[in-house]
Protein backbone atom coordinates (compact mmCIF):
# COMPACT_ATOMS: atom_id res chain seq x y z
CA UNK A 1 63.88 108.08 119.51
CA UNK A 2 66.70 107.98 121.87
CA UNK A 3 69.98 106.35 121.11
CA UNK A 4 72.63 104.84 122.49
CA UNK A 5 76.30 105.90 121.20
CA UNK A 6 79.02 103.45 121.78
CA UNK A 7 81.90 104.35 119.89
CA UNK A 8 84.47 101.12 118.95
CA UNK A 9 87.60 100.75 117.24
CA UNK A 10 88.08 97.36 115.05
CA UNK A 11 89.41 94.69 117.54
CA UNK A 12 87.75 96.71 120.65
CA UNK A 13 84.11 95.06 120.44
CA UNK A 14 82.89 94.44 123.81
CA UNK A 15 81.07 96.94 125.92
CA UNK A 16 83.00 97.96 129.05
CA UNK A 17 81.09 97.84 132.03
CA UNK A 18 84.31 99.36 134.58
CA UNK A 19 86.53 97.15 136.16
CA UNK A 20 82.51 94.27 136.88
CA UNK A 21 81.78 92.11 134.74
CA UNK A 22 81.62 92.93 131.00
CA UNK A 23 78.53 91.69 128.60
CA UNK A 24 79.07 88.75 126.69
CA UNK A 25 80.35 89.44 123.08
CA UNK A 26 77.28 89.39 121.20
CA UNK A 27 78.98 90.17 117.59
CA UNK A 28 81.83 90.32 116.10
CA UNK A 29 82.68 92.90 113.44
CA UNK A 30 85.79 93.64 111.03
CA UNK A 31 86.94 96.05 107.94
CA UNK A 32 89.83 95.11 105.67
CA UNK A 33 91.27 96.17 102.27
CA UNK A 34 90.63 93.63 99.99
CA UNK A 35 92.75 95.66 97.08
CA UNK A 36 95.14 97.79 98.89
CA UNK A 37 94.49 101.65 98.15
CA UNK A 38 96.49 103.64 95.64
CA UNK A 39 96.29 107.19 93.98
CA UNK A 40 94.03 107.21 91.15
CA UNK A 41 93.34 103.39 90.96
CA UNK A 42 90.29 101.89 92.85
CA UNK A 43 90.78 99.89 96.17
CA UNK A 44 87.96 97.85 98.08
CA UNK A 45 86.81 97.75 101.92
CA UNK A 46 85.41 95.01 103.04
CA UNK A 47 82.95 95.10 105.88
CA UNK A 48 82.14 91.87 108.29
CA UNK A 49 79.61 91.53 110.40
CA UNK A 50 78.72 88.26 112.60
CA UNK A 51 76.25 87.66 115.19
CA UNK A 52 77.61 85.31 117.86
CA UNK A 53 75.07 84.13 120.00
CA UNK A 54 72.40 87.08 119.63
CA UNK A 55 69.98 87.69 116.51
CA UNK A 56 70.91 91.47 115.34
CA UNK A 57 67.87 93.16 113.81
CA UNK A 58 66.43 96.23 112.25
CA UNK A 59 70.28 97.50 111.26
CA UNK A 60 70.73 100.81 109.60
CA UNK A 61 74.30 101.25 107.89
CA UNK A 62 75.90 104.59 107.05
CA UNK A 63 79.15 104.72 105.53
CA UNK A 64 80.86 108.12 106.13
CA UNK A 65 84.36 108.73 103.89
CA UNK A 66 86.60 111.28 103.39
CA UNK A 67 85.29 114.27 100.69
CA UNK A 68 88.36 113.39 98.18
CA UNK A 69 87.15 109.58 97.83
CA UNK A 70 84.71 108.60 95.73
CA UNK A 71 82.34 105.33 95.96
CA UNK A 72 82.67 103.16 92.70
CA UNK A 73 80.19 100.61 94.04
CA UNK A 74 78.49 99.69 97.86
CA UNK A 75 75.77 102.14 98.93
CA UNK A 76 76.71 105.22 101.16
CA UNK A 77 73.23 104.07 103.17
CA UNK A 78 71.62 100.82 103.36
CA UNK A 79 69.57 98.47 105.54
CA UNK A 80 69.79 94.76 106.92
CA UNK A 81 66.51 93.57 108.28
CA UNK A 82 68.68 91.03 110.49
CA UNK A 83 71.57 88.51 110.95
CA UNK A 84 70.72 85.34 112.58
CA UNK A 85 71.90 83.75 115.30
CA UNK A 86 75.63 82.31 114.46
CA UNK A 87 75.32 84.22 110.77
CA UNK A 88 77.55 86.59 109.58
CA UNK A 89 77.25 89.32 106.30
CA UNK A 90 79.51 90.88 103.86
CA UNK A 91 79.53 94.09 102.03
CA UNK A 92 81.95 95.14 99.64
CA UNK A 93 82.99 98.49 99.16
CA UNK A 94 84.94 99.97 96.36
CA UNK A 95 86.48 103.42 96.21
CA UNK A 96 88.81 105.83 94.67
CA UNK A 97 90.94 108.87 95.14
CA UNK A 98 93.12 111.35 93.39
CA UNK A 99 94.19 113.22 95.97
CA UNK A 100 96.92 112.14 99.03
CA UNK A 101 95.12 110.86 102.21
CA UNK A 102 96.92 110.44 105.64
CA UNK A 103 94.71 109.10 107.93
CA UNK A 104 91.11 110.24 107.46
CA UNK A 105 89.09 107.41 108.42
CA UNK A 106 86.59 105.57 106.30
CA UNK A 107 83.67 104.88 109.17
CA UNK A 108 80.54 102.57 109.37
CA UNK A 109 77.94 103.18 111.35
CA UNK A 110 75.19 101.01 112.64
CA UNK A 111 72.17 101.45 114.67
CA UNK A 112 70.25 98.28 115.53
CA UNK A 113 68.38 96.93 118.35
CA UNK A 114 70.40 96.14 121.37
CA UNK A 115 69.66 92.12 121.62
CA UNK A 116 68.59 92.47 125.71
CA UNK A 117 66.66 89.30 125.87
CA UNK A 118 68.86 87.08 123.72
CA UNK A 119 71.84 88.49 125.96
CA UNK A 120 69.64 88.03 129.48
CA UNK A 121 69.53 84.66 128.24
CA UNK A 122 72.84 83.77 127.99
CA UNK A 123 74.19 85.74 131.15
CA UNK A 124 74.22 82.05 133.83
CA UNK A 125 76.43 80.47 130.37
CA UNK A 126 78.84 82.78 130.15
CA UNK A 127 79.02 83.39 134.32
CA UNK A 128 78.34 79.91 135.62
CA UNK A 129 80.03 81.01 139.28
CA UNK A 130 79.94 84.68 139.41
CA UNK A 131 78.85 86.06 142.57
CA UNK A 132 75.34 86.53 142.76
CA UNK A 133 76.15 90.40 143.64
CA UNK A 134 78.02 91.07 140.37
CA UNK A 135 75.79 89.29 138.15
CA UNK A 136 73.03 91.28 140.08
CA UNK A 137 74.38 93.89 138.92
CA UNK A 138 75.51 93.24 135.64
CA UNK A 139 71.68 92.34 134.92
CA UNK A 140 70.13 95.61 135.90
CA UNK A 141 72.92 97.24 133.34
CA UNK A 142 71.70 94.89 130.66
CA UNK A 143 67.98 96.04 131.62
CA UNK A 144 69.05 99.67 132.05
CA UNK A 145 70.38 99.71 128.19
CA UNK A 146 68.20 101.49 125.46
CA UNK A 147 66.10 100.11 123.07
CA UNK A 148 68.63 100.88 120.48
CA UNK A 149 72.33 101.27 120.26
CA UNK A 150 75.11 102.76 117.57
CA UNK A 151 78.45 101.15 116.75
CA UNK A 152 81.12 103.10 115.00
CA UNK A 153 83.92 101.03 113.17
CA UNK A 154 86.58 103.01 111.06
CA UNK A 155 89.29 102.23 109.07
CA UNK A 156 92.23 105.37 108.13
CA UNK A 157 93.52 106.02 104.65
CA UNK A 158 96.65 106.38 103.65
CA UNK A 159 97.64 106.99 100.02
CA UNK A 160 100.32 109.10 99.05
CA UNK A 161 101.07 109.92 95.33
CA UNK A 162 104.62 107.69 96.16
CA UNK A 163 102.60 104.75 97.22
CA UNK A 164 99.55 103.41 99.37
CA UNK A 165 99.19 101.73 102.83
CA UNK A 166 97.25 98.15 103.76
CA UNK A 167 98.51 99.47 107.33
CA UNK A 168 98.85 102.66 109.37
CA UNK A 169 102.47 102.73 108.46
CA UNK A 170 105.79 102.85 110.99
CA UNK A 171 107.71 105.67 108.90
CA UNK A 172 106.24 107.47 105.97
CA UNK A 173 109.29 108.75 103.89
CA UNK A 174 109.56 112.37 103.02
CA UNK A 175 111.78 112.94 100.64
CA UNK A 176 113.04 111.80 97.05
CA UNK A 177 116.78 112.76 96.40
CA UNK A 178 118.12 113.10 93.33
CA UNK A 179 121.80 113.08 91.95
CA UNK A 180 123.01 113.22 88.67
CA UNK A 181 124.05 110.29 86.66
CA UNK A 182 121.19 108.92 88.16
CA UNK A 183 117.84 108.96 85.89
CA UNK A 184 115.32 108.04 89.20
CA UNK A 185 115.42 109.43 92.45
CA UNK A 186 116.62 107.70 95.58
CA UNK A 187 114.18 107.32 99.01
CA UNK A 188 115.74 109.52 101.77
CA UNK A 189 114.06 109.77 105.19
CA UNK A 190 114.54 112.70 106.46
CA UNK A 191 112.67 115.03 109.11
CA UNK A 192 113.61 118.71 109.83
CA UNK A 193 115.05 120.10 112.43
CA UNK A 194 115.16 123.59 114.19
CA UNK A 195 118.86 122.88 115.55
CA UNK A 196 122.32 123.66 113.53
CA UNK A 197 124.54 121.14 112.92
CA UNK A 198 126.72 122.96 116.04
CA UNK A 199 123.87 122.14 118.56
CA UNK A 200 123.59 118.92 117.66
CA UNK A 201 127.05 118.29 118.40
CA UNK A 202 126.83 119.51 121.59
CA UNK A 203 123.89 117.70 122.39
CA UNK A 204 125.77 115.01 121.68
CA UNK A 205 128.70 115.62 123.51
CA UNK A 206 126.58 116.07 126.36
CA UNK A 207 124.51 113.09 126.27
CA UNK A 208 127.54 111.07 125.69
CA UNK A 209 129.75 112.80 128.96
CA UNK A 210 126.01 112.52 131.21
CA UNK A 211 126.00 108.75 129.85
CA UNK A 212 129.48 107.63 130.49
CA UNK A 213 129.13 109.04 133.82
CA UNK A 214 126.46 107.58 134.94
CA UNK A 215 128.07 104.43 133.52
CA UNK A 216 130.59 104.62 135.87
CA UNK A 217 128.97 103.38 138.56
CA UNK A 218 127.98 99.98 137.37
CA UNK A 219 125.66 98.65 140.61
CA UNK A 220 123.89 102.13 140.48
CA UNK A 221 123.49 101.90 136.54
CA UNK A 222 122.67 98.10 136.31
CA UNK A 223 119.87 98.75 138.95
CA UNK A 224 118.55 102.25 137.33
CA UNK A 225 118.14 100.07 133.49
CA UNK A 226 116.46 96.93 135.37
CA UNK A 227 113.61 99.14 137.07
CA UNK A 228 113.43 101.32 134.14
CA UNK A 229 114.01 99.83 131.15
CA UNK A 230 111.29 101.00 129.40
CA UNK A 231 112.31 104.69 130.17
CA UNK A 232 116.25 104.02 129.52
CA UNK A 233 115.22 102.87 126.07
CA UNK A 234 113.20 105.55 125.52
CA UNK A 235 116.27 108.23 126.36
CA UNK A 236 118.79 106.12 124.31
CA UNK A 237 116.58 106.62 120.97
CA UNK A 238 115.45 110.17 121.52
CA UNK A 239 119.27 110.62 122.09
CA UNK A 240 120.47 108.75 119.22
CA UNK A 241 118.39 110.71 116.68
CA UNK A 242 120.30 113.56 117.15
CA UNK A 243 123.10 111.81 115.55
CA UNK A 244 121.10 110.61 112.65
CA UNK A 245 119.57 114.67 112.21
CA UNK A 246 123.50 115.76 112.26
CA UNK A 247 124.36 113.31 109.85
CA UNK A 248 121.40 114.41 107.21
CA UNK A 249 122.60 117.75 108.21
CA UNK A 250 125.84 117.15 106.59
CA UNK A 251 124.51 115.18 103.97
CA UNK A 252 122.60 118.19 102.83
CA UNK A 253 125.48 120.37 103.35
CA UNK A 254 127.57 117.60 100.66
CA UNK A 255 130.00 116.77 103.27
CA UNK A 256 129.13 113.10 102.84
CA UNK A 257 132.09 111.69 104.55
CA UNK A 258 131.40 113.38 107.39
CA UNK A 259 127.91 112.32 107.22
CA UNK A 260 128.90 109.18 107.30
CA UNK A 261 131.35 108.68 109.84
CA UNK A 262 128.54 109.67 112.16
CA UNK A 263 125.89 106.86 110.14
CA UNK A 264 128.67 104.27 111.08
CA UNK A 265 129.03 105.66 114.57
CA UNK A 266 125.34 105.64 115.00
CA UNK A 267 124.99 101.92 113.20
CA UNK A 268 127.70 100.47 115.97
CA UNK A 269 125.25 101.47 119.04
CA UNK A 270 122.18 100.83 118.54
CA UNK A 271 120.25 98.83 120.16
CA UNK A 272 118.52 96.07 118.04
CA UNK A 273 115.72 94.70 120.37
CA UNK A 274 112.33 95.57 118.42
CA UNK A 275 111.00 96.53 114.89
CA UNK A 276 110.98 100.16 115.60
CA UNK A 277 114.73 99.95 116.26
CA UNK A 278 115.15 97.83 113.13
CA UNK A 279 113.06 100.63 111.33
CA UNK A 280 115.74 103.00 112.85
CA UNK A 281 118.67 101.04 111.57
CA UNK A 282 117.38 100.72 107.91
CA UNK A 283 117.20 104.64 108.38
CA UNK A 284 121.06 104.64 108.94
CA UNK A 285 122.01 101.86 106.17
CA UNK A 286 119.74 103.92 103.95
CA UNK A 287 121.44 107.09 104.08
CA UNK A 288 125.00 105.43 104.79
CA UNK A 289 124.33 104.03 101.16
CA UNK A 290 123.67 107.69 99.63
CA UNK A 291 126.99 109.12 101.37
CA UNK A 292 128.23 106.82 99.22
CA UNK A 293 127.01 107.11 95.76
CA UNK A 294 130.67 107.55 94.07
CA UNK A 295 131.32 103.74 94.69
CA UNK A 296 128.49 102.21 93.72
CA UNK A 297 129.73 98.66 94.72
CA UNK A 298 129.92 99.75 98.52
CA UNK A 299 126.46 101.70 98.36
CA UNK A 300 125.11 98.17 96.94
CA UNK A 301 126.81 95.99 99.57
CA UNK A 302 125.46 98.31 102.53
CA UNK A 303 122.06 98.28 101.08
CA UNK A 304 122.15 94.46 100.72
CA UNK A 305 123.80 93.66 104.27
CA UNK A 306 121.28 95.92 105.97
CA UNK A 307 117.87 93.87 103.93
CA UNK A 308 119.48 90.96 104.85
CA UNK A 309 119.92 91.85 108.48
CA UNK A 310 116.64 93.21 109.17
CA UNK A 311 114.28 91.09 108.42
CA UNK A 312 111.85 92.39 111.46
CA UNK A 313 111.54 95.67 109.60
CA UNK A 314 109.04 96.83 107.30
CA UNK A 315 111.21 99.14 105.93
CA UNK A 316 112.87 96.84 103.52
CA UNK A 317 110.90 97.72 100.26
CA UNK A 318 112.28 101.54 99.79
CA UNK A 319 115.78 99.76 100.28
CA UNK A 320 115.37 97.82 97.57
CA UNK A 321 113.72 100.41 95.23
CA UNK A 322 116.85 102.14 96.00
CA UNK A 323 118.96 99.32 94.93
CA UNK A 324 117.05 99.58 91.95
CA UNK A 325 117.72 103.14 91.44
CA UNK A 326 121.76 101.89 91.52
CA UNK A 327 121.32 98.79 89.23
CA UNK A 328 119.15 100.78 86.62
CA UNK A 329 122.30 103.61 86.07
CA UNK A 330 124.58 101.00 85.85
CA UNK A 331 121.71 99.55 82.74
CA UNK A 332 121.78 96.40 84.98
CA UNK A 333 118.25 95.80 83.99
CA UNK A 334 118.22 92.13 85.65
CA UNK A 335 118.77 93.29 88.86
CA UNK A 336 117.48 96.17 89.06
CA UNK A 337 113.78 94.46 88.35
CA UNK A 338 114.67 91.89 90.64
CA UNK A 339 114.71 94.33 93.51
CA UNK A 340 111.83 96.40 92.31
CA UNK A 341 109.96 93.38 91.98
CA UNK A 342 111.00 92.22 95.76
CA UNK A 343 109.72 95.90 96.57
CA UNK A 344 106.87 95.43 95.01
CA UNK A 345 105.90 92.21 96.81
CA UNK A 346 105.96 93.71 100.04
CA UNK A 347 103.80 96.49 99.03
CA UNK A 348 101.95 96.03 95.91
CA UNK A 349 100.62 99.79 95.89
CA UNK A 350 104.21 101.49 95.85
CA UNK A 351 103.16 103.43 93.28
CA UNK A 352 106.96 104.88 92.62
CA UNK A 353 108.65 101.41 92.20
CA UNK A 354 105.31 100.73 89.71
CA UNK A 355 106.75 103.67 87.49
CA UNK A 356 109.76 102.82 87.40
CA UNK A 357 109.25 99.14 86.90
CA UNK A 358 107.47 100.32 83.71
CA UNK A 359 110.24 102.50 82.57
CA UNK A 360 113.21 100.23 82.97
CA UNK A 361 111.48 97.52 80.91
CA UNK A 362 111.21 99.81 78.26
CA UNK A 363 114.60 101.02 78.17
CA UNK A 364 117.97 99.92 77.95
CA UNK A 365 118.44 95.71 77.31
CA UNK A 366 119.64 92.99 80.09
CA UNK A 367 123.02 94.10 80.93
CA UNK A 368 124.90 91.85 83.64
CA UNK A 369 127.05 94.12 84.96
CA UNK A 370 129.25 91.72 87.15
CA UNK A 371 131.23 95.03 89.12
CA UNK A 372 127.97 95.74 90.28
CA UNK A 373 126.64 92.27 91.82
């Protein structure tokens, strides 16, 4: 039998026919976590299907996973004789892993019959004043398409032993810091780099000396960013990571200070204009907070200022497991559920703020510490 593969992305569910006319949606399809994934706990997929206008028949399903998941319940193949006209059908999937996933898909595939006449009849509804060329030609497509077609819908993974994702996720953390005094670790984002703390600085001194001169010139400056925004932005955060690496640089090297005389230089220039730049500047308060560990108070106010600031990020959760992390050493157990429960609510897989939320509650008793509010 020959086939017909069309492969689709959720949210990309129309066939393209070049830059003609397109075929009229004939169904509608989407996947979503019902229970958000997590290591070793089960999480569901659901799976939508709805005909709009166009009776889908004879409809083999295969679901394809990665080999670490396992299927609790749903079948791995099954059939659907048909979904009327205007109908729609459900089918639950649940699954479990023990193992880290980034990004494997979890994929559906159907073959059915390709609805021709249903759609044939529906082409002068949808293009009441097309030209009589295009539709022409749109037709003979319709006509031209096999008996039977394949859609592929998938949906990645992403569970880490830290925590899972409902999303494909901005900024996966990397590392978990620990210092003494402190009985959990602390949520550091940080990314290696092949370049010394030396050539950072003088990538920095560069970009800064190429900037300010270009600056100088004002009309040919104000012109360059207006035509090229997009690229100008683009430059400015490449750029501006270099002073973020230098600063873990010194962090790692225990020369907080200096670390975070560059976080504060860093925090005072960026731009604040979309999410990924709020992502950016959680980054900076994050690590700005860890410099300073020895006063408690301060790492607690820039932790705060920067949640409170920042509200387009999604970011915000490992900030307050980290507040946590300060609140629980200080045996503040009030607040330091309060923020892990505020983590918590933004993502209810963080597996990490789940352990620790077990922990504290079976440690020390309520202690209102008012020094560190």
């Amino acid at each position: 039998m020959k086939y017909f593969f069309l492969f689709f992305f959720i949210n990309y569910n129309m066939f393209a026919l070049s830059p003609e006319l397109k075929i009229p949606e004939w169904y509608q399809a989407s996947l979503s976590y019902k229970k958000i994934p997590e290591i070793n706990n089960s999480f569901i997929i659901e799976f939508v299907l709805s005909s709009t206008y166009a009776k889908l028949q004879k409809i083999n399903v295969n679901i394809i996973f990665p080999e670490n998941v396992i299927l609790l319940e749903g079948e791995a193949f099954f059939q659907i004789s048909n979904v009327e006209k205007g109908k729609k059908i459900k089918k639950i999937f649940v699954l479990k892993s023990n193992q880290e996933i980034e990004g494997l898909p979890f994929q559906i595939k159907l073959n059915l019959e390709f609805p021709k006449k249903d759609i044939l009849s529906k082409i002068n509804f949808f293009y009441p004043t097309e030209d009589k060329q295009q539709l022409k030609k749109l037709i003979k497509k319709i006509n031209d398409m096999p008996s039977k077609v394949e859609l592929i819908f998938q949906k990645p993974i992403y569970i880490l032993k830290t925590e899972g994702f409902k999303e494909i996720p901005s900024i996966i953390f990397s590392t978990l810091f620990k210092r003494k005094l402190y009985k959990f670790s602390f949520i550091l984002f940080s990314s290696g780099t092949s370049l010394s703390a030396k050539n950072l600085l003088n990538k920095i001194i560069e970009f800064e000396e190429g900037l300010n001169s270009f600056m100088a010139d004002a009309q040919s400056f104000e012109t360059y960013v207006s035509s090229y925004l997009i690229e100008y932005n683009a430059m400015l955060q490449e750029n501006y990571y270099d002073y973020y690496q230098l600063a873990i640089l010194k962090f790692k090297d225990k020369k907080y200070k200096e670390a975070d005389k560059w976080l504060q230089k860093l925090s005072s220039i960026l731009p604040l204009k979309s999410s990924a730049d709020y992502d950016f500047f959680l980054m900076t308060q994050n690590l700005r907070a860890l410099c300073n560990l020895k006063d408690p108070k301060k790492s607690i106010k820039i932790l705060k200022s920067a949640i409170k600031n920042t509200k387009l990020s999604k970011l915000a959760y490992y900030l307050m497991y980290n507040l946590s992390v300060i609140y629980e050493s200080h045996k503040n157990k009030k607040h330091s559920k309060h923020y892990l429960n505020q983590s918590l609510n933004i993502n209810p897989s963080f597996t990490l703020a789940k352990t620790m939320k077990k922990k504290v509650l079976l440690t020390h008793p309520l202690n209102d510490l008012s020094n560190t509010h």
